[in-house]
Protein backbone atom coordinates (compact mmCIF):
# COMPACT_ATOMS: atom_id res chain seq x y z
CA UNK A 1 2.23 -10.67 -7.15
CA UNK A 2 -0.30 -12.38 -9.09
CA UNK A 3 -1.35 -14.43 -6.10
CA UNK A 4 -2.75 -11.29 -3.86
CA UNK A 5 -4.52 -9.66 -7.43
CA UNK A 6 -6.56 -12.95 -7.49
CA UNK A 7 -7.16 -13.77 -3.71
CA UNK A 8 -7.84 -9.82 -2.47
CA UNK A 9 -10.92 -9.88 -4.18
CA UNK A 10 -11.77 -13.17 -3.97
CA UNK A 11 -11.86 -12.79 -0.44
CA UNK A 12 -13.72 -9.16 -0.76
CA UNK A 13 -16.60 -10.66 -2.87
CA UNK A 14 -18.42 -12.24 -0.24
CA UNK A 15 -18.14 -9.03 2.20
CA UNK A 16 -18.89 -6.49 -0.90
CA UNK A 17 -22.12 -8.95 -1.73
CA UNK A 18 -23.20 -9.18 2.19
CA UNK A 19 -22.82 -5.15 2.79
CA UNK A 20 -24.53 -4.33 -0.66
CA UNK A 21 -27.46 -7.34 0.58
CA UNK A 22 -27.83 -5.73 4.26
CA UNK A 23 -28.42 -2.61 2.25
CA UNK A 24 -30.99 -3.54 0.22
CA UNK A 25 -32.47 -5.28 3.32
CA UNK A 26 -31.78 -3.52 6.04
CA UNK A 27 -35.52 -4.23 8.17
CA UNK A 28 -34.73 -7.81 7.86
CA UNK A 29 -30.85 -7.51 8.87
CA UNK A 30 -31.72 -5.59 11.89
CA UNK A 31 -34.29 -8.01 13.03
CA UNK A 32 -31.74 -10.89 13.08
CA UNK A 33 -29.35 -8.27 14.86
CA UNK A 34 -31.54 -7.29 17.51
CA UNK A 35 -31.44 -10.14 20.13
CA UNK A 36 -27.85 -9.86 20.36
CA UNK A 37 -27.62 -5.84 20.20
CA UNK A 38 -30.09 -5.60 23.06
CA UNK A 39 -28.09 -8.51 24.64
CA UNK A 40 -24.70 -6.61 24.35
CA UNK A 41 -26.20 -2.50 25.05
CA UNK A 42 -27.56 -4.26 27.87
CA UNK A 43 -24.36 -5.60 29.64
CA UNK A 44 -22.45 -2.63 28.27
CA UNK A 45 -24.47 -0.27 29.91
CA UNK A 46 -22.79 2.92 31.00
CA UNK A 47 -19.69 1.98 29.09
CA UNK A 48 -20.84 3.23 26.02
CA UNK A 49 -20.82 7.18 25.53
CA UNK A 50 -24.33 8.07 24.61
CA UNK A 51 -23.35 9.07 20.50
CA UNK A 52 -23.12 5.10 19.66
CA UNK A 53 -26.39 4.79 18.06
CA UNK A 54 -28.58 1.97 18.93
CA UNK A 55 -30.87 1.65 16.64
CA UNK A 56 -30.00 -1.60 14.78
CA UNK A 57 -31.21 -0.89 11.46
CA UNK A 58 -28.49 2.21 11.40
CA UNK A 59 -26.16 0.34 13.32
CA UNK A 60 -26.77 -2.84 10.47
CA UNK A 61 -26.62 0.71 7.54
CA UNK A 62 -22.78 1.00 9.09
CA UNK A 63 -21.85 -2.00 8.83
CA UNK A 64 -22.72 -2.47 5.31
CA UNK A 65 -21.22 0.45 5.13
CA UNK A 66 -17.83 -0.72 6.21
CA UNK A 67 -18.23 -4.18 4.56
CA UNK A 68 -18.47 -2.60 1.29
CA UNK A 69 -15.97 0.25 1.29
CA UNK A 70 -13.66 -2.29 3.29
CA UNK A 71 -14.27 -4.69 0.56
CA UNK A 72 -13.39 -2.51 -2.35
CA UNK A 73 -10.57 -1.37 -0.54
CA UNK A 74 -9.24 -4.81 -0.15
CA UNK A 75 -9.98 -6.24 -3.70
CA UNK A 76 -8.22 -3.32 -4.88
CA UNK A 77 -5.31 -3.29 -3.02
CA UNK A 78 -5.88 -0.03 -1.44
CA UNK A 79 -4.76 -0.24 1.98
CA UNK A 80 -5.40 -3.98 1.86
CA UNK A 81 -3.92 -4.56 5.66
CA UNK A 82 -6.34 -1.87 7.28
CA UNK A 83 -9.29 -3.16 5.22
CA UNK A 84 -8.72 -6.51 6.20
CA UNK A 85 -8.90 -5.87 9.91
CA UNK A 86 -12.10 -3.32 9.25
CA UNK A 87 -13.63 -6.65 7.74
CA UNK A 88 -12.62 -8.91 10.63
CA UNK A 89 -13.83 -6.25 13.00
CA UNK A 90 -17.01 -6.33 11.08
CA UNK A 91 -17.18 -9.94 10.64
CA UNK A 92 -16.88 -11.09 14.50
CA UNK A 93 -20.12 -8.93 15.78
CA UNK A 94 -21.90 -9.97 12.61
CA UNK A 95 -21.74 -13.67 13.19
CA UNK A 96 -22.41 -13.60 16.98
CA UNK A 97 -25.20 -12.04 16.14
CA UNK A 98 -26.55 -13.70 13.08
CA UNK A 99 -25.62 -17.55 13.58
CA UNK A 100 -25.98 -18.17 17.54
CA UNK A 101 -26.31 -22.39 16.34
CA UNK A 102 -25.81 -22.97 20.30
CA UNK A 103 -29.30 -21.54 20.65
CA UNK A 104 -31.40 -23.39 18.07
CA UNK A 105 -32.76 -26.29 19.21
CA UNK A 106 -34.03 -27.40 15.31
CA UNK A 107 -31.77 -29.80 14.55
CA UNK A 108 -31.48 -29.10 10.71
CA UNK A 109 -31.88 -25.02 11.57
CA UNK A 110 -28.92 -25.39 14.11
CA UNK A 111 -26.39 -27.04 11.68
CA UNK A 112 -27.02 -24.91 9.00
CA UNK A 113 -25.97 -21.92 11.38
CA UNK A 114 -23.13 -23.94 12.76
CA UNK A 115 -21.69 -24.19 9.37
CA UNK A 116 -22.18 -20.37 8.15
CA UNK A 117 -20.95 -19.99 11.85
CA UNK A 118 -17.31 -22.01 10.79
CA UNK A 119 -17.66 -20.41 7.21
CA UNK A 120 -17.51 -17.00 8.85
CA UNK A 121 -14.66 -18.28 11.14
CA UNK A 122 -12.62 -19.41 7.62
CA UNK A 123 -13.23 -16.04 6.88
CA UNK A 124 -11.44 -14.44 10.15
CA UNK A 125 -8.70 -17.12 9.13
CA UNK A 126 -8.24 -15.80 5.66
CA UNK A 127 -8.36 -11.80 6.80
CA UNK A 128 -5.77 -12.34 9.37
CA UNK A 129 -3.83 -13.68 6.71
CA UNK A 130 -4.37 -10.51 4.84
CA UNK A 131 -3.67 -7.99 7.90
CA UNK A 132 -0.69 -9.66 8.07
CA UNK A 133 0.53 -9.82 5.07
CA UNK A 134 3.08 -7.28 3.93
CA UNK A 135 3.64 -8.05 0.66
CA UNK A 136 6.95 -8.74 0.80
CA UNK A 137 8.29 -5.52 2.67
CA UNK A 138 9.42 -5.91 6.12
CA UNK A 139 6.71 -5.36 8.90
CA UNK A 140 6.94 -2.41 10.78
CA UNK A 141 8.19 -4.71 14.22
CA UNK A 142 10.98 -5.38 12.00
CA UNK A 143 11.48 -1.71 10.71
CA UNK A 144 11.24 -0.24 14.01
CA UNK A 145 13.61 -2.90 15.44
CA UNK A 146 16.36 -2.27 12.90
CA UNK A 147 16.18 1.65 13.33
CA UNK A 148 16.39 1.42 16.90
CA UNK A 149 19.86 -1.12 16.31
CA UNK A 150 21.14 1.83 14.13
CA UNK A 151 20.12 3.95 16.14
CA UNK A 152 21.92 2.56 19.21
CA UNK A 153 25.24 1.68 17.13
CA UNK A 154 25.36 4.91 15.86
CA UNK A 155 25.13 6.74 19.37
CA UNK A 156 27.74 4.00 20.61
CA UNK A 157 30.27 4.92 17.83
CA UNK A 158 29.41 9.16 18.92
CA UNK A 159 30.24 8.04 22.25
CA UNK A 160 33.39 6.46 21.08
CA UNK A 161 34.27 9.30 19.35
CA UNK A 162 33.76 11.74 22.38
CA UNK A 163 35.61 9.62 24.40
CA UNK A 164 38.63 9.96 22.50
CA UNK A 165 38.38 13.60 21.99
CA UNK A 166 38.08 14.13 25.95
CA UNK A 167 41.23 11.52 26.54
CA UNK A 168 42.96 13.59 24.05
């Protein structure tokens, strides 16, 4: 449908443009991140197996990473429901960390992070949209539901059949 060519990557831009940014600037990316990585190793410590890296300019190199393979993925069409939850899973941490507007006391500072804050919530809005939508095929609740009903009617008509051979 015409409508998902034009939104997908409209919707990808903006993550494509941040990963490839974050990239290109990762020192200044992981600076931003740091208060809130520190913040959240902190209260997950012991949780977290020793491999998760925790050095925020890799862990800001990974997600650019995602943001921009996600993003092609999604503008593409290629596996558009998985890359929109990648995205969202990228997007939440990213926006806790980067526009904390509860914290600023600046008044002019603190709206301008409130309202990349709500941007970045549109954003969630729009890539649930996206997970969810199955372009027109039946989700796989509904799939798994109707297999299992033929499943069952099936099995009841064997058991029919069985029943009358025994009587017989």
């Amino acid at each position: 449908m015409i409508l998902r060519r034009v939104a997908r990557p409209l919707l990808a831009a903006i993550f494509i443009s941040g990963g490839i940014g974050a990239l290109k600037d990762t020192q200044g990316h992981a600076k931003a991140a740091e208060p809130f990585l520190t913040e959240s190793f902190d209260k997950l410590e012991g949780v977290l197996p020793e491999s998760v890296p925790r050095d925020p300019a890799t862990l800001v190199r990974i997600d650019a990473a995602v943001k921009v393979g996600a993003g092609l993925a999604l503008a593409t069409g290629r596996a558009p429901r998985l890359a929109s939850l990648l995205l969202l899973g990228s997007l939440v941490p990213t926006t806790l960390a980067t526009h904390r507007f509860w914290e600023i006391q600046e008044p002019a500072e603190r709206q301008q992070q409130q309202i990349q804050f709500i941007k970045n919530a549109g954003l969630a809005g729009g890539l649930l949209l996206a997970a969810a939508d199955t372009a027109g095929k039946p989700s796989l609740g509904w799939r798994a539901r109707r297999a299992a009903s033929k499943t069952e009617k099936h099995a009841e008509k064997l058991a029919k059949k069985a029943e009358k051979a025994i009587t017989k």
